[in-house]
PDB file of N, CA and C in Angstrom:
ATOM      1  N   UNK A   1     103.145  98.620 105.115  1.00  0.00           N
ATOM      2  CA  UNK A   1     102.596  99.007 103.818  1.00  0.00           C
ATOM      3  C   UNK A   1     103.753  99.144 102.824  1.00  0.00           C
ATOM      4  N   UNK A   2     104.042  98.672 101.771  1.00  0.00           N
ATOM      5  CA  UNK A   2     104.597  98.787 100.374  1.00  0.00           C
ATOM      6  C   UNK A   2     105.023  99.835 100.065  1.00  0.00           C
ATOM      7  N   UNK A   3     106.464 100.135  99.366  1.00  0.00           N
ATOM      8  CA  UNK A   3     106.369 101.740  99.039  1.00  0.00           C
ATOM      9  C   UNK A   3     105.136 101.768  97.880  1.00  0.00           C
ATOM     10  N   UNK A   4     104.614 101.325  97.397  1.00  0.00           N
ATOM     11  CA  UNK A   4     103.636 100.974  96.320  1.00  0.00           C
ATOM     12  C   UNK A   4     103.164  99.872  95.979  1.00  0.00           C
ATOM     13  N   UNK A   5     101.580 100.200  95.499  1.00  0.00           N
ATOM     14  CA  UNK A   5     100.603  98.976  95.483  1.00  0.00           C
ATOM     15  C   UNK A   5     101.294  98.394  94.154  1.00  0.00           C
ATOM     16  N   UNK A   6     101.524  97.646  94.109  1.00  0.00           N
ATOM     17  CA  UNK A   6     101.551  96.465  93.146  1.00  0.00           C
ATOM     18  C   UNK A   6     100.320  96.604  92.674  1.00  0.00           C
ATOM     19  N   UNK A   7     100.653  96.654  90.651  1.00  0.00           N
ATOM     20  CA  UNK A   7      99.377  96.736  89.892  1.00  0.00           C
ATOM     21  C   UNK A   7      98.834  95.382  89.553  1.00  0.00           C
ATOM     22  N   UNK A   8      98.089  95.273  88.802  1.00  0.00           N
ATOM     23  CA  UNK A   8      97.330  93.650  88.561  1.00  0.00           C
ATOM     24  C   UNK A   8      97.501  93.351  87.084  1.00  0.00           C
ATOM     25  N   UNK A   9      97.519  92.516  86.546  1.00  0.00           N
ATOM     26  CA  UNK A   9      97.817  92.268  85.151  1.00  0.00           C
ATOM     27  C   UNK A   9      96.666  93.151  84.381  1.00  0.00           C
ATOM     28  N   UNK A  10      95.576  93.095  85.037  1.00  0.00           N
ATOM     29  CA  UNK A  10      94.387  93.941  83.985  1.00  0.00           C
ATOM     30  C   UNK A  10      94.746  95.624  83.571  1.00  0.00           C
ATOM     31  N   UNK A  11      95.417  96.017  85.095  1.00  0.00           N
ATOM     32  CA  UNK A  11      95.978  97.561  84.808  1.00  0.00           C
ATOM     33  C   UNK A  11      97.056  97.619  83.984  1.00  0.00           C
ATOM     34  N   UNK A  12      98.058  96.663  84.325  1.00  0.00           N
ATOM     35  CA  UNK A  12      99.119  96.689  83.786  1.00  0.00           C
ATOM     36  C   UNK A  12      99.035  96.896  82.214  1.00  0.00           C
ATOM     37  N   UNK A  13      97.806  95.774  81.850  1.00  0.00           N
ATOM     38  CA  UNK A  13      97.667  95.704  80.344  1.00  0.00           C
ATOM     39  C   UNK A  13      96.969  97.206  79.801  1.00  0.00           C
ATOM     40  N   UNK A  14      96.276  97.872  80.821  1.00  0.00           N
ATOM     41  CA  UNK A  14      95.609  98.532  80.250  1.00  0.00           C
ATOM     42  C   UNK A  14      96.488 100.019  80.175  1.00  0.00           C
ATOM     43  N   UNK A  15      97.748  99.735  81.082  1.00  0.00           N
ATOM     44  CA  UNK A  15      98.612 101.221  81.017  1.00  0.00           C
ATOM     45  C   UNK A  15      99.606 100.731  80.000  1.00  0.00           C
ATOM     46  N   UNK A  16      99.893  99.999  79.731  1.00  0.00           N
ATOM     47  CA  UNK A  16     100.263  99.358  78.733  1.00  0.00           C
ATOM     48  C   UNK A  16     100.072  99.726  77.257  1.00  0.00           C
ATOM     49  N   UNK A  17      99.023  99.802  76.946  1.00  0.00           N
ATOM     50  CA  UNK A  17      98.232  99.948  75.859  1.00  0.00           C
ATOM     51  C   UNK A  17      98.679 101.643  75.691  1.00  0.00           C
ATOM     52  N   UNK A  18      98.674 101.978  75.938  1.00  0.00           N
ATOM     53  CA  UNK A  18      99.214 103.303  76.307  1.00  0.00           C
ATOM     54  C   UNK A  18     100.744 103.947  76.220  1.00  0.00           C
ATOM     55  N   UNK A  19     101.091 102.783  76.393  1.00  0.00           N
ATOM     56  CA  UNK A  19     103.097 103.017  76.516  1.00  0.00           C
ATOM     57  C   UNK A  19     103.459 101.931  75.257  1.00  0.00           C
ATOM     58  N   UNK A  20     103.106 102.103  73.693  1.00  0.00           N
ATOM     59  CA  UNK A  20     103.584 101.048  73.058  1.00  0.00           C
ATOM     60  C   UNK A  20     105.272 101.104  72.377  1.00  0.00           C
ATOM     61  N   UNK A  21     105.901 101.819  73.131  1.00  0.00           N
ATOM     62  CA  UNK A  21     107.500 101.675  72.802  1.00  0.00           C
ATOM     63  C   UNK A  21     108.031 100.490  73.995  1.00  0.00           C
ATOM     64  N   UNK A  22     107.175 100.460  75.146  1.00  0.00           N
ATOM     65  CA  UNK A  22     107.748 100.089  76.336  1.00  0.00           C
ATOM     66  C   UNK A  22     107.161  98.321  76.177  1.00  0.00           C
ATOM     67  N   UNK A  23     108.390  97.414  76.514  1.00  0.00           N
ATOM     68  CA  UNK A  23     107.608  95.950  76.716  1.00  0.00           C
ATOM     69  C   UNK A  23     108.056  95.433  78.561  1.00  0.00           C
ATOM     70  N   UNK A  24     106.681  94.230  78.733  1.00  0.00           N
ATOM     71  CA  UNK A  24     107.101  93.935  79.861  1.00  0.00           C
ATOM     72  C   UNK A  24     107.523  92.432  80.046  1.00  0.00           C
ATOM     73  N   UNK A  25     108.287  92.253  80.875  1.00  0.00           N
ATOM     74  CA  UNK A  25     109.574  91.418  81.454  1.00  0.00           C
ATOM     75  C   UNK A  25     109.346  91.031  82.980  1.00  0.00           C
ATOM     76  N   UNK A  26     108.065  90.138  82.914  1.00  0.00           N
ATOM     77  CA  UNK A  26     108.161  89.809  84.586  1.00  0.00           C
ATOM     78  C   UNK A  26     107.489  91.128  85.576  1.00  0.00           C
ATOM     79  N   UNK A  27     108.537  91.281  86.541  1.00  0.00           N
ATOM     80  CA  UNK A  27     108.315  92.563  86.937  1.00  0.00           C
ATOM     81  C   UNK A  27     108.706  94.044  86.288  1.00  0.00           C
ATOM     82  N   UNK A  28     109.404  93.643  84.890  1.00  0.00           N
ATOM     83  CA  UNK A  28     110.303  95.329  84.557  1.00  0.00           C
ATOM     84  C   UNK A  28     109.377  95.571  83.617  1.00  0.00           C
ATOM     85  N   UNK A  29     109.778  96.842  83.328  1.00  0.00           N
ATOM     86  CA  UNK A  29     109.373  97.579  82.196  1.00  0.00           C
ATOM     87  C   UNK A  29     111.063  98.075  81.044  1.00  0.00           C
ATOM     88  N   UNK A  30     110.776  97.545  80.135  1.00  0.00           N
ATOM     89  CA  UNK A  30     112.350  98.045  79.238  1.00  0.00           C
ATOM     90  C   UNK A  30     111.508  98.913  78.032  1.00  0.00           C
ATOM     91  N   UNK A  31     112.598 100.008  77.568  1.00  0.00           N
ATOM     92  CA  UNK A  31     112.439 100.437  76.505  1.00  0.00           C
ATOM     93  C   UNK A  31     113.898 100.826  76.029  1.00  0.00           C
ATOM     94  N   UNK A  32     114.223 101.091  75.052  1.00  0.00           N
ATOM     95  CA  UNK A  32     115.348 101.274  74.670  1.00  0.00           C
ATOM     96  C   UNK A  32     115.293 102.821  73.259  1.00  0.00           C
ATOM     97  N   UNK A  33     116.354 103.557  73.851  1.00  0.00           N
ATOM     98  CA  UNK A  33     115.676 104.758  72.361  1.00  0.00           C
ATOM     99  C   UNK A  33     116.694 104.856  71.635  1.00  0.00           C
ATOM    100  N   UNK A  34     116.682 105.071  70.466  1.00  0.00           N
ATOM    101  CA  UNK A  34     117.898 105.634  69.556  1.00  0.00           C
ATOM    102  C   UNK A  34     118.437 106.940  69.326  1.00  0.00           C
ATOM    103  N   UNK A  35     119.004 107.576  70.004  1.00  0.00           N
ATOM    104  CA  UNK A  35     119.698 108.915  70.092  1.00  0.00           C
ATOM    105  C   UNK A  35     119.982 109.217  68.309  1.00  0.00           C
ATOM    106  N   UNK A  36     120.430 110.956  67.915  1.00  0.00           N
ATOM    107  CA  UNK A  36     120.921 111.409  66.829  1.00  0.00           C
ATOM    108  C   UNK A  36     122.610 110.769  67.494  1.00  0.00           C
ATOM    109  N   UNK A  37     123.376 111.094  68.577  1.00  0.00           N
ATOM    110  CA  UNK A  37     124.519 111.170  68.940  1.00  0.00           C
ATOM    111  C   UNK A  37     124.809 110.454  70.282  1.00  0.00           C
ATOM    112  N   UNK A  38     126.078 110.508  70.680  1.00  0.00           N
ATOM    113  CA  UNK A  38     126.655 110.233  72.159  1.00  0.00           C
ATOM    114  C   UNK A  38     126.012 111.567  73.129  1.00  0.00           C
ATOM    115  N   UNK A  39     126.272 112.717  72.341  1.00  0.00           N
ATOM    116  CA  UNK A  39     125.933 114.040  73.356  1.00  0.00           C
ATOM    117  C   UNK A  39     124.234 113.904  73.536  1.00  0.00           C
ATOM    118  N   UNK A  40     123.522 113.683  72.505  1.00  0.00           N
ATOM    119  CA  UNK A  40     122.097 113.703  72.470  1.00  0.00           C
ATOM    120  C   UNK A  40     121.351 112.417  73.596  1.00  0.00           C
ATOM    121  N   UNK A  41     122.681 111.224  73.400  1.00  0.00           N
ATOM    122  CA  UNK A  41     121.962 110.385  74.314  1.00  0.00           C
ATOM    123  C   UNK A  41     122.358 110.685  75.789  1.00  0.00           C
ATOM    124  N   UNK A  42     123.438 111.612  76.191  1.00  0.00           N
ATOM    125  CA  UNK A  42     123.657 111.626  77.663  1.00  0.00           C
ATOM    126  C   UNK A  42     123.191 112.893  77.705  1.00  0.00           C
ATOM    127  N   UNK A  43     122.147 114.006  77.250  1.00  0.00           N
ATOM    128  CA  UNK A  43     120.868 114.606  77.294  1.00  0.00           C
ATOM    129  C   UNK A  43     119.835 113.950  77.822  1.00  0.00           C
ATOM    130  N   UNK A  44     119.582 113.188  77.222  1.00  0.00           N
ATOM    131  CA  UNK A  44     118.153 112.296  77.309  1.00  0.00           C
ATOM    132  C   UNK A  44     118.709 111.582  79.051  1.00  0.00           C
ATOM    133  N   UNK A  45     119.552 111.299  79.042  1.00  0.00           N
ATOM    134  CA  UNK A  45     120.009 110.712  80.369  1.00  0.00           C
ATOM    135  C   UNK A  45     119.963 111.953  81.930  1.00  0.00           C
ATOM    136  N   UNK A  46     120.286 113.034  81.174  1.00  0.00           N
ATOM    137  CA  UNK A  46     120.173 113.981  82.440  1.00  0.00           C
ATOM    138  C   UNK A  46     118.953 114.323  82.631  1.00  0.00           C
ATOM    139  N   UNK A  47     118.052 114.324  81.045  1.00  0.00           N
ATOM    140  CA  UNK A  47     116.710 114.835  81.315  1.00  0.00           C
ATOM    141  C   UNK A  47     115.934 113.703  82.518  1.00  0.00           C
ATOM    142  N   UNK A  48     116.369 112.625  82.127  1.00  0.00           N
ATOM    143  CA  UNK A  48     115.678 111.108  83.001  1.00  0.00           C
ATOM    144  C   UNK A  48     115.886 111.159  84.230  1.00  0.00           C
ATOM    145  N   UNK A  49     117.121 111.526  84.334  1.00  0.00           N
ATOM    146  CA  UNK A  49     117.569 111.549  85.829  1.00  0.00           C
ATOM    147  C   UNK A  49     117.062 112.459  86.738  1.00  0.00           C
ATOM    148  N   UNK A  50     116.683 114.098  86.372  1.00  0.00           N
ATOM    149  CA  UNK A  50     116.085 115.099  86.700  1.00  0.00           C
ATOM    150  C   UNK A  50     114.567 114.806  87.190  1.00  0.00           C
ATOM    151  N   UNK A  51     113.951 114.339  86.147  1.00  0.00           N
ATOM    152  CA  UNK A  51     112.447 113.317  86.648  1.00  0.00           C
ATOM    153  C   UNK A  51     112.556 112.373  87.328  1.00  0.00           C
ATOM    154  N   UNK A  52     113.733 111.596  87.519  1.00  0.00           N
ATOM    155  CA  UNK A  52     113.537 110.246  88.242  1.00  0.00           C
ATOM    156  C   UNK A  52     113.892 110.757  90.070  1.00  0.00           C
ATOM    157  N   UNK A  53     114.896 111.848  89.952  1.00  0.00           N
ATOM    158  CA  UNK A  53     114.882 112.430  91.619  1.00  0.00           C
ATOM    159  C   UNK A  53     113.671 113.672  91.815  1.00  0.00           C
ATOM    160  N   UNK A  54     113.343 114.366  90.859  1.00  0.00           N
ATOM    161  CA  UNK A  54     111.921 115.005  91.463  1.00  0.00           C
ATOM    162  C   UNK A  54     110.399 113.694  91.888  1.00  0.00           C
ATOM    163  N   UNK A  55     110.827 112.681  90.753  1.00  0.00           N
ATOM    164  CA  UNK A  55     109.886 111.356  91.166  1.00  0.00           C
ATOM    165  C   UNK A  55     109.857 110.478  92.335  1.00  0.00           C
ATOM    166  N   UNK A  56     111.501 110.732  92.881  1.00  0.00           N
ATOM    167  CA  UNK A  56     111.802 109.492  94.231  1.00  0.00           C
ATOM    168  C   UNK A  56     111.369 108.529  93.476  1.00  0.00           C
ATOM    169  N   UNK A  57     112.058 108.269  92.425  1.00  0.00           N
ATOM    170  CA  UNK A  57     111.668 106.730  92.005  1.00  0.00           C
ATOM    171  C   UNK A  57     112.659 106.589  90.444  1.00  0.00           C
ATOM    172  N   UNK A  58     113.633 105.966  90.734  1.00  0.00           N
ATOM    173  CA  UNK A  58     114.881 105.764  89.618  1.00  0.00           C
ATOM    174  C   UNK A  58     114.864 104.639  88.742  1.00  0.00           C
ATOM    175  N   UNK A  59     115.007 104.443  87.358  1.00  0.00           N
ATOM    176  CA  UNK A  59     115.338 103.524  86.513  1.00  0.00           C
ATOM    177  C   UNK A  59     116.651 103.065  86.586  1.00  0.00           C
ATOM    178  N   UNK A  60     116.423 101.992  85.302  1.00  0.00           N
ATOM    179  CA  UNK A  60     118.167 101.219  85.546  1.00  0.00           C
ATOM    180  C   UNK A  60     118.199 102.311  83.969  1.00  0.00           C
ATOM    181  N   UNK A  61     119.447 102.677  83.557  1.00  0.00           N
ATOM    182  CA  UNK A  61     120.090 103.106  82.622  1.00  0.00           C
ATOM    183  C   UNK A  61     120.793 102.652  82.274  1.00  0.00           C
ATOM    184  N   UNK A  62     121.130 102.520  80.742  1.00  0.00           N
ATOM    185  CA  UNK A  62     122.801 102.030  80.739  1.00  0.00           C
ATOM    186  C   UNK A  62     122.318 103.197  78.940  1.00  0.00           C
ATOM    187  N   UNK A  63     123.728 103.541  78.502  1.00  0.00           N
ATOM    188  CA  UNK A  63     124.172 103.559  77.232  1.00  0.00           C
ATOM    189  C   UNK A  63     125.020 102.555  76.890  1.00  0.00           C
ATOM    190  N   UNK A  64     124.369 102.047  75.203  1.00  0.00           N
ATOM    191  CA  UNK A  64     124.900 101.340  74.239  1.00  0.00           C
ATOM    192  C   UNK A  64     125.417 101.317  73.232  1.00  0.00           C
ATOM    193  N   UNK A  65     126.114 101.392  72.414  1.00  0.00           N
ATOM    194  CA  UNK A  65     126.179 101.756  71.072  1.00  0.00           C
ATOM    195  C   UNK A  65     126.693 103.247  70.986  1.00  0.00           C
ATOM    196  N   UNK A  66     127.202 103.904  72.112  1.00  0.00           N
ATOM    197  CA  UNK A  66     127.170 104.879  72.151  1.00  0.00           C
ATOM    198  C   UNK A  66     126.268 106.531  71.750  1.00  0.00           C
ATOM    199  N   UNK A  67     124.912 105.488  71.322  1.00  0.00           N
ATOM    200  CA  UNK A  67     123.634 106.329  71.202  1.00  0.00           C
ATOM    201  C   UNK A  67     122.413 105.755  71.731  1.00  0.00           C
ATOM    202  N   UNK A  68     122.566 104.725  71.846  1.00  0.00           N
ATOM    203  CA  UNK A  68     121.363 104.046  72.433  1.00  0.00           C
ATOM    204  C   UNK A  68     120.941 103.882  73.816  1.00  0.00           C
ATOM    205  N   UNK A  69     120.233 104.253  74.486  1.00  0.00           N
ATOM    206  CA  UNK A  69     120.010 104.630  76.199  1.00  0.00           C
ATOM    207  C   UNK A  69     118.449 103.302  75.645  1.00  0.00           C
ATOM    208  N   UNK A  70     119.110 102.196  77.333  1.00  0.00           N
ATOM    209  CA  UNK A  70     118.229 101.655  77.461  1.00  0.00           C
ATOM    210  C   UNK A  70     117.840 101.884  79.023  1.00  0.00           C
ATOM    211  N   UNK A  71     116.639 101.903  78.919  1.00  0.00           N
ATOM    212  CA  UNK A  71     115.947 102.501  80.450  1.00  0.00           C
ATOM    213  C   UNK A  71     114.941 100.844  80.627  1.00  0.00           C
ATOM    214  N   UNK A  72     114.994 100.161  81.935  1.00  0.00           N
ATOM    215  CA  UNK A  72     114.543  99.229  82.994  1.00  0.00           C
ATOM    216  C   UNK A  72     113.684 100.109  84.274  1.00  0.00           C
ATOM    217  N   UNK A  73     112.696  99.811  84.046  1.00  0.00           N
ATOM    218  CA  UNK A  73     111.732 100.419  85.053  1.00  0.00           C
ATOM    219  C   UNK A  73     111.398  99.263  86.060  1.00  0.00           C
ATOM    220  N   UNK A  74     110.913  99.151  87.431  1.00  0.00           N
ATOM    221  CA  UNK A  74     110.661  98.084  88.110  1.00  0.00           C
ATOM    222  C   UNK A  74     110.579  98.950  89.651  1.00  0.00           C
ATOM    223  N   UNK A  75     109.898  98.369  90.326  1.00  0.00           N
ATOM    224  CA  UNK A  75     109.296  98.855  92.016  1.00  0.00           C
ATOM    225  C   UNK A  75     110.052  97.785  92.972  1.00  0.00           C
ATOM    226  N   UNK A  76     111.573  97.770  92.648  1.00  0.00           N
ATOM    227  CA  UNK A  76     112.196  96.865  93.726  1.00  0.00           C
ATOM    228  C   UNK A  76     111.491  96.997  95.164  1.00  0.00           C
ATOM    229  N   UNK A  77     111.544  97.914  95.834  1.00  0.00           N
ATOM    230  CA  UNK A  77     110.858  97.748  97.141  1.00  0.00           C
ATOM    231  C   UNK A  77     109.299  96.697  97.051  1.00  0.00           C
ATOM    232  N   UNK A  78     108.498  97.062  95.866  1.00  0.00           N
ATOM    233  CA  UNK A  78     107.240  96.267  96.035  1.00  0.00           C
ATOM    234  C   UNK A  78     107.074  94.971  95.408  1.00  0.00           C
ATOM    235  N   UNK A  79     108.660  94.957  95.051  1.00  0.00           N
ATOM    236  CA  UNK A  79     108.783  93.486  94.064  1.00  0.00           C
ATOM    237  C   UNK A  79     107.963  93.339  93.351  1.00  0.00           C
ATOM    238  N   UNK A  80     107.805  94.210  92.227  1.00  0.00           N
ATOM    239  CA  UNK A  80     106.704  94.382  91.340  1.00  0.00           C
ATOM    240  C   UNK A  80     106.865  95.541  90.413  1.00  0.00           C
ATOM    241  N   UNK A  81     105.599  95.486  89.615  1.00  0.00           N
ATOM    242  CA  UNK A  81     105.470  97.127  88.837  1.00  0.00           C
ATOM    243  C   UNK A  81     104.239  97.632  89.318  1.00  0.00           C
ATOM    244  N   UNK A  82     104.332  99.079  89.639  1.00  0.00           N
ATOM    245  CA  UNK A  82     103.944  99.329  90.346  1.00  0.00           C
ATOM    246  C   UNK A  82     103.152 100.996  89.437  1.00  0.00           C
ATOM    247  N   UNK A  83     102.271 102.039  89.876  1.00  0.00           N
ATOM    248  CA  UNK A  83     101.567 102.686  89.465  1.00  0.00           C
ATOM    249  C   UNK A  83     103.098 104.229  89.519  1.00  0.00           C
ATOM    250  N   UNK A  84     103.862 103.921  90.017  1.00  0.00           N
ATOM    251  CA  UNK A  84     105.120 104.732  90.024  1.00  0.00           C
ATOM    252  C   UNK A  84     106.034 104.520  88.532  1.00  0.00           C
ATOM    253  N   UNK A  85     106.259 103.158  88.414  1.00  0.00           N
ATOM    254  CA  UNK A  85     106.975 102.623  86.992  1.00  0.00           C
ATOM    255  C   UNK A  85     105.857 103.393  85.800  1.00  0.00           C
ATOM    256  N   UNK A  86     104.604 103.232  85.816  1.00  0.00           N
ATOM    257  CA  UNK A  86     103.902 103.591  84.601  1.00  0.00           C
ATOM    258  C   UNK A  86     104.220 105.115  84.227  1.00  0.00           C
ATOM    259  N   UNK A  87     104.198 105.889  85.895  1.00  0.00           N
ATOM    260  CA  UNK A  87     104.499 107.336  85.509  1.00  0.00           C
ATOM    261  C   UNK A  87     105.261 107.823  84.917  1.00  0.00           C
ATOM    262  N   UNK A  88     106.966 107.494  85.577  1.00  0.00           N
ATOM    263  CA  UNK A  88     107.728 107.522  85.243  1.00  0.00           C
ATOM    264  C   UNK A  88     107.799 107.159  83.520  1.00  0.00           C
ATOM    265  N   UNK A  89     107.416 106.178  82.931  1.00  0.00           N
ATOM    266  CA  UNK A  89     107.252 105.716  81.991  1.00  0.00           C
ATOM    267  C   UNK A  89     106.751 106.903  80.839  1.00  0.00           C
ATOM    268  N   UNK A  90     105.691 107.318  80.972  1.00  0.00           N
ATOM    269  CA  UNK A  90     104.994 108.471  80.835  1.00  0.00           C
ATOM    270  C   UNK A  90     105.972 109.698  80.320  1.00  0.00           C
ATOM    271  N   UNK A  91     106.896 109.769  81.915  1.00  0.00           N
ATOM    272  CA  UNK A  91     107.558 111.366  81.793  1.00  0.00           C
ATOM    273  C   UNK A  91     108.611 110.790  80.437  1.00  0.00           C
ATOM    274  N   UNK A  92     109.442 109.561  81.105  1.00  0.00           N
ATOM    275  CA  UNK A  92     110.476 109.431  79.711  1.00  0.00           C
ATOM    276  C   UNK A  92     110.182 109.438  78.125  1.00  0.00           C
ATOM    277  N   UNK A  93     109.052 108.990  78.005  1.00  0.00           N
ATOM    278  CA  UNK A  93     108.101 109.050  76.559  1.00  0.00           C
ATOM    279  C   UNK A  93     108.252 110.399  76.429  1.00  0.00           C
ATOM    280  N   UNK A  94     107.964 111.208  77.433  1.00  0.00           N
ATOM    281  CA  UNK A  94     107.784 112.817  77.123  1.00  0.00           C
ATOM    282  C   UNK A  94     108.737 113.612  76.967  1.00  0.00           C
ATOM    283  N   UNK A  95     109.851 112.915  77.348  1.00  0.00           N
ATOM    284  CA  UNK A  95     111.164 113.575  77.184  1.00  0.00           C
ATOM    285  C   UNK A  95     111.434 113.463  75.866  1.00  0.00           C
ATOM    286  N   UNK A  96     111.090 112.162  75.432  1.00  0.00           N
ATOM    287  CA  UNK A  96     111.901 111.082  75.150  1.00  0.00           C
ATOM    288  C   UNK A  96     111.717 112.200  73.539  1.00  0.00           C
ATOM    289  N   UNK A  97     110.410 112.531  73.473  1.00  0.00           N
ATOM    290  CA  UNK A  97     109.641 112.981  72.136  1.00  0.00           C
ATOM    291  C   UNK A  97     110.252 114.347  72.022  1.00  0.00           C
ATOM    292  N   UNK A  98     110.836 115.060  73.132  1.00  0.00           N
ATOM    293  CA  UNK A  98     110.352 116.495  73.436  1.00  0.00           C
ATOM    294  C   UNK A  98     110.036 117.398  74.127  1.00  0.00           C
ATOM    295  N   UNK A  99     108.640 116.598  74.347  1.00  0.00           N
ATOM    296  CA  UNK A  99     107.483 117.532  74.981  1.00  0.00           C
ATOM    297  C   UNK A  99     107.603 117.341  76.890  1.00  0.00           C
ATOM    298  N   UNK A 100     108.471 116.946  77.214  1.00  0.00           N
ATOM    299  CA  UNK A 100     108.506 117.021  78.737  1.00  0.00           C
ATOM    300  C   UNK A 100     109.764 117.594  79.328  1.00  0.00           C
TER     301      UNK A 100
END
């Protein structure tokens, strides 16, 4: 069994609809945010990281621009995107705003 079911294009579109900062890429999910600062964006990076090990389930990160944190979501084990990527997706939006 999969660490996770692989979603179907109909879910995908429909969690989708839902996440409109986030676009998809095959199997990934990218979003990219614009920080006030360097300190504000490696915030947003600890907050991600904190959800991504209470989640068992990690993004790709990188900082750019020295404010810009781009986050890559994807279910390497299920070679796919998977109902784990959307969550995750979810919490970073919630960080991302604030409210998580």
């Amino acid at each position: 069994m999969p660490y996770a079911e692989p979603l179907t294009d109909p879910e995908l579109a429909d969690a989708l609809a839902g996440l409109p900062a986030w676009s998809r890429d095959g199997d990934t999910l990218r979003r990219t945010v614009q920080t006030a600062d360097f300190r504000a964006a490696i915030a947003l990076v600890n907050a991600v990281a904190d959800a991504a090990e209470a989640a068992g389930h990690h993004p790709d990160i990188c900082i750019t621009g020295y404010r810009n944190v781009a986050f890559e979501l994807s279910t390497h084990a299920a070679k796919a995107l998977t109902r784990r990527d959307i969550e995750l997706a979810i919490q970073i939006d919630r960080l991302v705003s604030g409210s998580g």
